[in-house]
Protein backbone atom coordinates (compact mmCIF):
# COMPACT_ATOMS: atom_id res chain seq x y z
CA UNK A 1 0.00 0.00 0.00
CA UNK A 2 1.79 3.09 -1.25
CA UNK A 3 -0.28 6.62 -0.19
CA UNK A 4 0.91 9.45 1.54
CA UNK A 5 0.64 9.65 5.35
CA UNK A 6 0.16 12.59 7.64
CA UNK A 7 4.07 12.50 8.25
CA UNK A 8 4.05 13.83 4.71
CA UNK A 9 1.25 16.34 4.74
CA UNK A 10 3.13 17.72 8.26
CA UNK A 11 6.55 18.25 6.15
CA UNK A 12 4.95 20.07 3.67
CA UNK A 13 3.76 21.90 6.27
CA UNK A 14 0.35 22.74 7.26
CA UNK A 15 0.44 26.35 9.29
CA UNK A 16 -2.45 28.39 8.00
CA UNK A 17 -3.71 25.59 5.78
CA UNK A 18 -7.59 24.36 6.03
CA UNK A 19 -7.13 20.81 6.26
CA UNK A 20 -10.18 18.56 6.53
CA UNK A 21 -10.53 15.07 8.51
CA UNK A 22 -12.73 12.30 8.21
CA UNK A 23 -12.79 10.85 11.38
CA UNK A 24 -14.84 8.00 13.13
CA UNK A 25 -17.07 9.69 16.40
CA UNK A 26 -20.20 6.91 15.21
CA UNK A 27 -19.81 6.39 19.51
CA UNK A 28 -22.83 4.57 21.66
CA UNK A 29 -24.73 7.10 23.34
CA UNK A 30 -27.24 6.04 26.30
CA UNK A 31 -31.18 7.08 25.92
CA UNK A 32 -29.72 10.75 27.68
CA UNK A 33 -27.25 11.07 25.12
CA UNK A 34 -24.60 10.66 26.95
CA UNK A 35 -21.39 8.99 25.26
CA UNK A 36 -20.78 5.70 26.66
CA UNK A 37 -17.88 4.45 25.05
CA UNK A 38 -15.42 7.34 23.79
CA UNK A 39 -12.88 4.87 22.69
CA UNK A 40 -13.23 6.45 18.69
CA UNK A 41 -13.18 10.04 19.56
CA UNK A 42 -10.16 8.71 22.00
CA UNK A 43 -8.18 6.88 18.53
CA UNK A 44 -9.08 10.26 16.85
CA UNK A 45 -6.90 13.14 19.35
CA UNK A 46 -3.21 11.98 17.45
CA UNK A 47 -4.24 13.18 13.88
CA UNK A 48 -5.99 16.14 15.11
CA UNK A 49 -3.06 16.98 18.10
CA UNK A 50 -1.08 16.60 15.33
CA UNK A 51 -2.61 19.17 12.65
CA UNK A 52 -3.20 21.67 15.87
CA UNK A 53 0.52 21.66 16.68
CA UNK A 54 1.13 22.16 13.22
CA UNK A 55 -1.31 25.49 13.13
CA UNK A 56 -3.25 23.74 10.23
CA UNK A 57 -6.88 24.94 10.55
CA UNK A 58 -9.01 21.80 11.26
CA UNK A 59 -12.26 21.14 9.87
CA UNK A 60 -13.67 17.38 11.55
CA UNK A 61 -16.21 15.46 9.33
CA UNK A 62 -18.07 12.39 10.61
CA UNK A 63 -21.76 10.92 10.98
CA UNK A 64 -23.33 9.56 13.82
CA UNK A 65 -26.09 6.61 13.69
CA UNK A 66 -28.51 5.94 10.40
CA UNK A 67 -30.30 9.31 10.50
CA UNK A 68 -30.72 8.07 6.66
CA UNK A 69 -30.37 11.24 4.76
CA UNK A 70 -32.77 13.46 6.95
CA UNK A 71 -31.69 16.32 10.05
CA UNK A 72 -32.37 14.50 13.37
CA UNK A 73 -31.59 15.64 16.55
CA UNK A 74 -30.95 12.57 18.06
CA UNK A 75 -28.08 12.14 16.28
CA UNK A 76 -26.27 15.35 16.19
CA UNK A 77 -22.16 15.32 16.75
CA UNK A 78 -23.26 18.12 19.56
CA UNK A 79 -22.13 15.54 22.19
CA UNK A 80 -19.37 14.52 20.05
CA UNK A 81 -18.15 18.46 19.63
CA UNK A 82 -18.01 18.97 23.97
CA UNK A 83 -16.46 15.27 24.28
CA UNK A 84 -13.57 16.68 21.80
CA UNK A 85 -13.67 19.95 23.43
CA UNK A 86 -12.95 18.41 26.91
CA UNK A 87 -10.17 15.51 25.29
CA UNK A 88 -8.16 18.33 23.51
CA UNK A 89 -8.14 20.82 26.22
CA UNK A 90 -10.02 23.54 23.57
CA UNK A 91 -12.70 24.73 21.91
CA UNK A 92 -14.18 22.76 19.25
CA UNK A 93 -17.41 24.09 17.61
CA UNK A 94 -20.19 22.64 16.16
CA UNK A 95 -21.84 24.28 12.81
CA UNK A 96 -25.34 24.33 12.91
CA UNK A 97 -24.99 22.76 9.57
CA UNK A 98 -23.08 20.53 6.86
CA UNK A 99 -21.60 22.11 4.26
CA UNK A 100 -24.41 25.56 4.69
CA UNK A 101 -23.68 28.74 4.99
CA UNK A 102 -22.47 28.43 9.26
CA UNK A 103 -20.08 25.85 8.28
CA UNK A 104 -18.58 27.87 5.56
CA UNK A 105 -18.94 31.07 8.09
CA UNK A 106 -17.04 28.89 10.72
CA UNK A 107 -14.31 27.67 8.39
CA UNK A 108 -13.34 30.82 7.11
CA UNK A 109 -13.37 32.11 10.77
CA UNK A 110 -10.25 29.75 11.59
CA UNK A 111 -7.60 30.72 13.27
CA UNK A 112 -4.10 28.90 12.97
CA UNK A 113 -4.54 25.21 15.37
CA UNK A 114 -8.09 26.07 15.84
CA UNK A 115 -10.88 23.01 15.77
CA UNK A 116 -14.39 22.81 14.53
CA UNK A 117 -16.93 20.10 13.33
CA UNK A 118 -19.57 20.05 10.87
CA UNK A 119 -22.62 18.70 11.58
CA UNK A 120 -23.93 14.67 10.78
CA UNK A 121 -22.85 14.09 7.13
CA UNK A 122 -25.42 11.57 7.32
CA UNK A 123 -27.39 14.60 7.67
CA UNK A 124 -27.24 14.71 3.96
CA UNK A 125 -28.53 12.01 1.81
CA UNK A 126 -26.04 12.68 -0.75
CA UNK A 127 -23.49 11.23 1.73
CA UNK A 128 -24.26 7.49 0.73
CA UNK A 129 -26.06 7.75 -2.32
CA UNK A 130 -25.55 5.33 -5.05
CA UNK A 131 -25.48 7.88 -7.58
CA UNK A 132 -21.67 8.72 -8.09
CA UNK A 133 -22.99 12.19 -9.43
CA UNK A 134 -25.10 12.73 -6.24
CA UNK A 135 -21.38 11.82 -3.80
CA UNK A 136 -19.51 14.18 -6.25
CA UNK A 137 -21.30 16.96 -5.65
CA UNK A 138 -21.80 16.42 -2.03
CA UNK A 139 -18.10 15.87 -1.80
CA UNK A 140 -17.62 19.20 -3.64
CA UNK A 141 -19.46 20.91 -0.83
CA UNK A 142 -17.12 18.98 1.58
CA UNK A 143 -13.81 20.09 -0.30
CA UNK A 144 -14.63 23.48 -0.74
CA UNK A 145 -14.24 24.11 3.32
CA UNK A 146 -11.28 23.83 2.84
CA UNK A 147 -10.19 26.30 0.66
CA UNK A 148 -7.85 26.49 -2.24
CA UNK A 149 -4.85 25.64 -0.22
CA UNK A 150 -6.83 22.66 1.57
CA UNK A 151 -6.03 18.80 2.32
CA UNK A 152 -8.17 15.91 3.45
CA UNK A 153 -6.72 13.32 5.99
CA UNK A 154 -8.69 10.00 5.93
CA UNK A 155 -8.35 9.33 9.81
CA UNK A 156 -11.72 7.34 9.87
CA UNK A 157 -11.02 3.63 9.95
CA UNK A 158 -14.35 2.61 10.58
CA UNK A 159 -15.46 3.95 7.47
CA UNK A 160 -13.42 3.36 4.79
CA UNK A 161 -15.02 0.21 3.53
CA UNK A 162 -17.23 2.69 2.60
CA UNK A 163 -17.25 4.48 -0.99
CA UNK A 164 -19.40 7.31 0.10
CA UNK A 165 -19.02 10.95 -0.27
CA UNK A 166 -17.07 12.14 2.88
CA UNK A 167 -14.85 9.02 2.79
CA UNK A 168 -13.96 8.07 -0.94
CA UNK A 169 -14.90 11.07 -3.34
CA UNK A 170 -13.67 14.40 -1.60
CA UNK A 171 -9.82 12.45 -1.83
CA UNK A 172 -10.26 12.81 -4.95
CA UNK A 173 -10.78 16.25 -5.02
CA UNK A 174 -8.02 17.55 -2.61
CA UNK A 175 -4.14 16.49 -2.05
CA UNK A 176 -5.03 13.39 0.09
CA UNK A 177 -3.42 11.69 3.01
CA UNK A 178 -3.84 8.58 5.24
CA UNK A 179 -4.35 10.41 9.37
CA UNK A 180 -2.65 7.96 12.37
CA UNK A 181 -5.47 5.90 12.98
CA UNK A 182 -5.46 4.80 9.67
CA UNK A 183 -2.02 4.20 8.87
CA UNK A 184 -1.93 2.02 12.02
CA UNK A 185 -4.49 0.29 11.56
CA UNK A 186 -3.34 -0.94 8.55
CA UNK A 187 -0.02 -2.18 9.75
CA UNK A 188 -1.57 -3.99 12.28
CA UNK A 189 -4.40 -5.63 10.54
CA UNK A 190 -1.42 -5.91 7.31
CA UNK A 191 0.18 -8.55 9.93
CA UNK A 192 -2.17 -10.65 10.73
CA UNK A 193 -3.95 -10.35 6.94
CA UNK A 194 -0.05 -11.50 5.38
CA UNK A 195 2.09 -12.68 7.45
CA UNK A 196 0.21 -14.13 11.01
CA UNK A 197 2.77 -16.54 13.47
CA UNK A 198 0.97 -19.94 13.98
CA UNK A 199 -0.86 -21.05 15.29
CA UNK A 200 -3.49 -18.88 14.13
CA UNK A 201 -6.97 -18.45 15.38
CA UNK A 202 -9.98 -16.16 14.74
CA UNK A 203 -12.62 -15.67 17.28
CA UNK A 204 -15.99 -14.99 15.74
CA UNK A 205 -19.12 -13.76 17.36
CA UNK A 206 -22.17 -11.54 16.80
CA UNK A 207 -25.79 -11.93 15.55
CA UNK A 208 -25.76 -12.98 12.16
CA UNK A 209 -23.92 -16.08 10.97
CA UNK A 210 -25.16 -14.41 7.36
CA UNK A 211 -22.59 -11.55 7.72
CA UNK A 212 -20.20 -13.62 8.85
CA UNK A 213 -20.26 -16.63 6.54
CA UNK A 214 -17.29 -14.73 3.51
CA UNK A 215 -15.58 -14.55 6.69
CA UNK A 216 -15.91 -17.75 7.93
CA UNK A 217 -14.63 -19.19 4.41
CA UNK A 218 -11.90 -17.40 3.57
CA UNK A 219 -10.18 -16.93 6.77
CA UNK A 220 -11.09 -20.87 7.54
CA UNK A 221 -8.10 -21.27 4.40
CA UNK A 222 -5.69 -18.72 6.55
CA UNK A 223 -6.52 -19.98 10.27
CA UNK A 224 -6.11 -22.93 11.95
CA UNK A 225 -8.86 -22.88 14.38
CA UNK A 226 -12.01 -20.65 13.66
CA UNK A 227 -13.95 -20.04 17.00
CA UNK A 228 -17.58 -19.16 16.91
CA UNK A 229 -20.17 -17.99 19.62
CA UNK A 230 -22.39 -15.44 19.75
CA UNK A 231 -25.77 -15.28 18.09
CA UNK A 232 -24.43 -17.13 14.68
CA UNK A 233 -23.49 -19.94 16.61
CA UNK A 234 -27.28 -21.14 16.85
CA UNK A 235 -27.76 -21.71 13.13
CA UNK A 236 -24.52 -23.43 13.03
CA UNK A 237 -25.94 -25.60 15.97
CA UNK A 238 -28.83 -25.95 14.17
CA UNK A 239 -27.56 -26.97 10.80
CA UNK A 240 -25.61 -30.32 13.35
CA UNK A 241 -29.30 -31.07 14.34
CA UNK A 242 -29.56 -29.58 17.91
CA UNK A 243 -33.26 -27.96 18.73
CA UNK A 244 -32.33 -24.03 19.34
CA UNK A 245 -35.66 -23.43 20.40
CA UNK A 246 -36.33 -19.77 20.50
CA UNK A 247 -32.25 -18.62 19.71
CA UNK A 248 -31.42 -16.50 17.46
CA UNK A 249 -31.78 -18.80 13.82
CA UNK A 250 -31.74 -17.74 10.18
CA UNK A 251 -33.32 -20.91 8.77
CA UNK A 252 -32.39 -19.20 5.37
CA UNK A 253 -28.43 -20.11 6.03
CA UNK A 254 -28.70 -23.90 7.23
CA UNK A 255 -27.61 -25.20 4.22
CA UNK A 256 -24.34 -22.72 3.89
CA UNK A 257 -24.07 -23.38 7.25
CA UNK A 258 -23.85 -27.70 6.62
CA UNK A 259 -21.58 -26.92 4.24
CA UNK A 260 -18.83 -24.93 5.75
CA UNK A 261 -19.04 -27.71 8.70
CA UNK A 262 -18.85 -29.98 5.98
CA UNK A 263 -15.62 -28.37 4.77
CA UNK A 264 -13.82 -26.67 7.54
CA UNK A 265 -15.52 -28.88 10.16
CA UNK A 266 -11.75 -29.81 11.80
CA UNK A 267 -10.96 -25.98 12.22
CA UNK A 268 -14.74 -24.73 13.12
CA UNK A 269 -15.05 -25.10 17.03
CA UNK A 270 -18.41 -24.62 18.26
CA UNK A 271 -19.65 -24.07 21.90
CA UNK A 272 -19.94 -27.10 24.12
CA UNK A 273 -22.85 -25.70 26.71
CA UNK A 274 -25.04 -22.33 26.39
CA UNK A 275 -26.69 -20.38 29.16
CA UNK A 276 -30.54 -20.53 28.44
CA UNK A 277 -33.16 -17.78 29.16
CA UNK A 278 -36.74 -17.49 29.91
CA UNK A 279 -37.55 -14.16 27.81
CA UNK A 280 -34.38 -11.93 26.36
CA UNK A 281 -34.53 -9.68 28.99
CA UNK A 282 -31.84 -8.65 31.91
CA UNK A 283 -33.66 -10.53 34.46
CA UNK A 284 -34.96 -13.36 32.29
CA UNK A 285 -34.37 -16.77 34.37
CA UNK A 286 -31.60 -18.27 33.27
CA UNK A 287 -29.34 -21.66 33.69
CA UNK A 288 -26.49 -23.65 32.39
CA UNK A 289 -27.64 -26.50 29.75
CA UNK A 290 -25.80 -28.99 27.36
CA UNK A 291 -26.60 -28.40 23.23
CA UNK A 292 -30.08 -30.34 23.36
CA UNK A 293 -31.28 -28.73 26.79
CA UNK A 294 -32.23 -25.40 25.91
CA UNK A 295 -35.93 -25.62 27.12
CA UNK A 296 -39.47 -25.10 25.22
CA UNK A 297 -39.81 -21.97 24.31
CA UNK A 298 -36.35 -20.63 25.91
CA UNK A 299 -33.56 -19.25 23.95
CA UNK A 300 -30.16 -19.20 24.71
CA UNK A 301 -27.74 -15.91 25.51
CA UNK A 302 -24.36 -16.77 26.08
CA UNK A 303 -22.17 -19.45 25.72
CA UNK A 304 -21.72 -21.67 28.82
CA UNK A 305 -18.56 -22.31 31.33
CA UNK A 306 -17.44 -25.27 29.80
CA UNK A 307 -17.30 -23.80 26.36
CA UNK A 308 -15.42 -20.92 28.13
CA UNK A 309 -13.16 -23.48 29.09
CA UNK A 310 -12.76 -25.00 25.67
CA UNK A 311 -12.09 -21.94 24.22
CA UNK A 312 -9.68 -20.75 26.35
CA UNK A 313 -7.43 -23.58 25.96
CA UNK A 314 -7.80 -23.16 22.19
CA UNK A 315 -6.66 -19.57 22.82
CA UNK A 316 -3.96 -20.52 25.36
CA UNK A 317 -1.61 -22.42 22.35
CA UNK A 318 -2.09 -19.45 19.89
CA UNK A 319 0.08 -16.96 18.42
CA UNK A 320 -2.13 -14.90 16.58
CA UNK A 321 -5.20 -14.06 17.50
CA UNK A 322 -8.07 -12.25 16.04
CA UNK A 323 -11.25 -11.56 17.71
CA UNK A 324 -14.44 -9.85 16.09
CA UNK A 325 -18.19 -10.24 17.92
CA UNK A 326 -18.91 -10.59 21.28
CA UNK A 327 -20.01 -14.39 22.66
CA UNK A 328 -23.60 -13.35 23.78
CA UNK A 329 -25.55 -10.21 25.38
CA UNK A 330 -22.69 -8.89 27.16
CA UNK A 331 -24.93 -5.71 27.95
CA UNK A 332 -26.82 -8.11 30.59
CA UNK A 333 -24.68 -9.05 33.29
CA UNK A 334 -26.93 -12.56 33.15
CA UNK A 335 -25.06 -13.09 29.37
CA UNK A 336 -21.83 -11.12 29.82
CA UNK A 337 -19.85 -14.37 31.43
CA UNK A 338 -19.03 -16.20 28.15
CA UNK A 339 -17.97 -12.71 26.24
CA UNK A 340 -15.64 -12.20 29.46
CA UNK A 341 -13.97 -14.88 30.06
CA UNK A 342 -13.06 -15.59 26.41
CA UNK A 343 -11.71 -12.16 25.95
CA UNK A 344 -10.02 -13.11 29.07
CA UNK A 345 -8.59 -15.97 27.63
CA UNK A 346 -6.96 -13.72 24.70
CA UNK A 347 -5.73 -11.19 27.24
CA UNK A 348 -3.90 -14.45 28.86
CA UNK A 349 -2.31 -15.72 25.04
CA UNK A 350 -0.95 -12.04 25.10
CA UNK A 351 0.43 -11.90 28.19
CA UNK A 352 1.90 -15.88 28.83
CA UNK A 353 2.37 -16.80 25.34
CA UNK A 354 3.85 -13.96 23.51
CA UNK A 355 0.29 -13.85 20.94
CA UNK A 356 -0.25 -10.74 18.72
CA UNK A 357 -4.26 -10.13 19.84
CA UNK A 358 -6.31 -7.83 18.06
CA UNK A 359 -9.67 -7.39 18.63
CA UNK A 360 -11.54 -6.67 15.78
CA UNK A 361 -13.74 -2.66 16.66
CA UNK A 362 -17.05 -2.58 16.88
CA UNK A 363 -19.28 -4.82 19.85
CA UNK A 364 -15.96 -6.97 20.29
CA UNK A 365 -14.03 -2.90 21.47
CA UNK A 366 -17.32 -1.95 23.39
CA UNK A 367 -17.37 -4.97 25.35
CA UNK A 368 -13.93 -4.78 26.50
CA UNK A 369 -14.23 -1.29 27.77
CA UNK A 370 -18.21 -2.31 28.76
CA UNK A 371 -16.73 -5.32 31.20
CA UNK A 372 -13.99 -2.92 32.47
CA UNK A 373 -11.17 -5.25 30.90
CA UNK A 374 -7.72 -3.90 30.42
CA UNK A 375 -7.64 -3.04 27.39
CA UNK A 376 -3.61 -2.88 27.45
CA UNK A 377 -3.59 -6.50 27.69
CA UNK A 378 -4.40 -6.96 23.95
CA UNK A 379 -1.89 -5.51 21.26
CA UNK A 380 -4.27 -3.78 19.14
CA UNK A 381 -7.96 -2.97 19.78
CA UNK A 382 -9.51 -2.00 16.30
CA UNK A 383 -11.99 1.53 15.72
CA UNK A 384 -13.47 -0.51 12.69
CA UNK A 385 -15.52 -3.41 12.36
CA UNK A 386 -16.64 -3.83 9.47
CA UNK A 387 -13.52 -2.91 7.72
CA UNK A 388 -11.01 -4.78 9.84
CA UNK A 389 -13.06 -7.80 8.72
CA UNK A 390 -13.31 -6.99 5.25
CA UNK A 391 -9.72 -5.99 5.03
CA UNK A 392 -8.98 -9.64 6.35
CA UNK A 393 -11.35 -11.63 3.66
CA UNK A 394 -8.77 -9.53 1.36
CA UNK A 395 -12.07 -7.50 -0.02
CA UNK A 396 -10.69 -3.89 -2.00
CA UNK A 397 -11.13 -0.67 0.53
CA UNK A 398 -12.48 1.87 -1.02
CA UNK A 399 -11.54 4.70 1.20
CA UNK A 400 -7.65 3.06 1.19
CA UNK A 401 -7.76 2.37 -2.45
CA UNK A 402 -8.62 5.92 -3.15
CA UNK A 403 -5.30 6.99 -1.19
CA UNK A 404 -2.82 5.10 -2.94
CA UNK A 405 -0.46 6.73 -5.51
């Protein structure tokens, strides 16, 4: 991957310049609106330190949520905008809109190292419209903040599998550079996508086994041990012949499912015992069963102790590990056991057997922070999803792609 990196857009130099940053603040809030996991907008203060120090004036892109194309208060960056405000020790404003006339008012009101944000780009439909007209002219909008002397830094990792406006087609309309949090977490993820130490072994979780299943295949080839809980372990349960009851099933994916146990069925490993529950709710009754005890009309929320166990000791001979979805409803404390003591199990690889962890953004990041787990006991925890997954099945980047020279 050749593309230039903010090291390069600093030694050009950046005093006085308008430089704007797609970053990643798509953060949980609660039903207050309060932030409850400010691990993103955390990843995001190097690129931006860094263009402050430099006296670049910084203009911050990013959406928040699925608004889907439409303003919504609910999810305005105005939370976002006093988080940053706090974490950078200044001032960051919000405009009242995207690319309207405050925005522009605000941008050309910069000083040298000052910080503001535009509102939602999601705000816009424009943003992730199909129509490549539609993103070019949105993206326009988006480059002419910046001025005639302007940049872009792509500093949102959680986007840029992405080919939408604020992402893929302003780089093409200003000098374009790859922020931190990008560049890093392509090294990392470049590791363990080229060149991961054996043994290797991929932890999967999270609802759907349909999102998962391109996964599932090609890093099955790569691996040599796939581990799956979560909610897409019940269809795989289901396509060996065990009654899931009411647990989470897409009938629609049994067949895929037979087959990919049919193929990879020595390197798939599949939970030994689940912890069943009444009703999906917090204080749903709950108990340990084997495969064929979930009761009638119960559903299961979490993988059991034993699997735990079986798991860890999977975990314990690795040397790469990657980890993406969480191993039940780790927002119940009832269901949080089996997500916590596997990602305990990875914290242990890193620490008594010298394995290169990463945990793959998205639930898998908010459940480490969620459980209070130290997150300096894996070596990388991930801002994106999504991407880090698709960057691993060896899928094309848009938002990367667009960067190289």
């Amino acid at each position: 991957m050749a593309f230039k990196s903010l090291d390069d857009l600093l030694a050009e130099g950046v005093d006085g310049r308008h430089v704007l940053v797609r970053s990643d603040f798509n953060v949980p809030l609660d039903d207050d609106g309060n932030i409850t996991d400010p691990g993103r907008i955390n990843a995001s203060l190097p690129t931006i330190e860094a263009l402050v120090e430099g006296g670049a004036k910084v203009i911050l892109s990013a959406h928040l949520g699925r608004p889907k194309g439409e303003v919504n208060e609910k999810y305005s960056l105005a939370p976002v905008a006093e988080a940053l405000s706090e974490a950078l020790g200044q001032f960051v404003a919000l405009a009242g809109d995207v690319t309207g006339e405050d925005a522009h008012e605000r941008a050309n009101g910069l000083s040298e190292g000052d910080v503001m944000l535009i509102e939602n780009v999601r705000f816009d439909p424009r943003e992730t419209s199909k129509d490549e007209a539609e993103r070019a002219e949105f993206a326009a909008e988006l480059a002419a903040l910046a001025a005639d002397d302007g940049a872009f830094v792509s500093d949102g990792f959680g986007v840029v599998h992405r080919a939408q406006a604020s992402v893929y087609d302003v780089a093409k309309l200003l000098p374009a550079y790859a922020g931190k949090l990008v560049q890093s977490e392509l090294e990392v993820l470049s590791t363990v996508a080229q060149n991961p130490e054996h043994p290797y072994v991929v932890v999967l979780g999270g609802a759907k086994v349909s999102d998962k299943l391109g996964v599932i295949e090609a890093l099955a080839d790569k691996a040599d041990k796939v581990i799956i809980g979560g909610g897409m372990c019940y269809t795989m349960l289901a396509a060996q012949g065990y009654n899931v009851q009411k647990s989470l099933l897409q009938e629609d994916q049994l067949d895929d499912c037979k087959s990919l146990l049919e193929r990879f069925g020595d390197k798939l490993v599949l939970p030994v015992d689940l912890v069943a529950a009444s009703e999906f709710a917090a204080d749903a009754d709950n108990k340990v069963v084997e495969l064929d005890g979930i009761p009638e009309g119960w559903m299961s929320l979490d993988i059991g102790p034993k699997s735990v166990e079986a798991f860890a000791e999977v975990l314990a001979s690795s040397k790469t590990v990657f980890w993406n979805g969480p191993m039940g409803v780790f927002e119940m404390e009832a269901f949080a056991q089996g997500t916590a003591g596997v990602a305990q199990a990875i914290i242990d690889a890193t620490a008594n057997n010298g394995s290169f962890t990463v945990v793959g953004g998205g639930d898998s990041a908010a459940s480490v922070r969620t459980l209070g787990l130290d997150e300096a006991g894996f070596s990388h925890i991930s801002t994106g999803g999504g991407a880090s997954l698709e960057f691993l099945e060896g899928k094309t980047l848009p938002g990367v792609e667009v960067l190289e020279s």
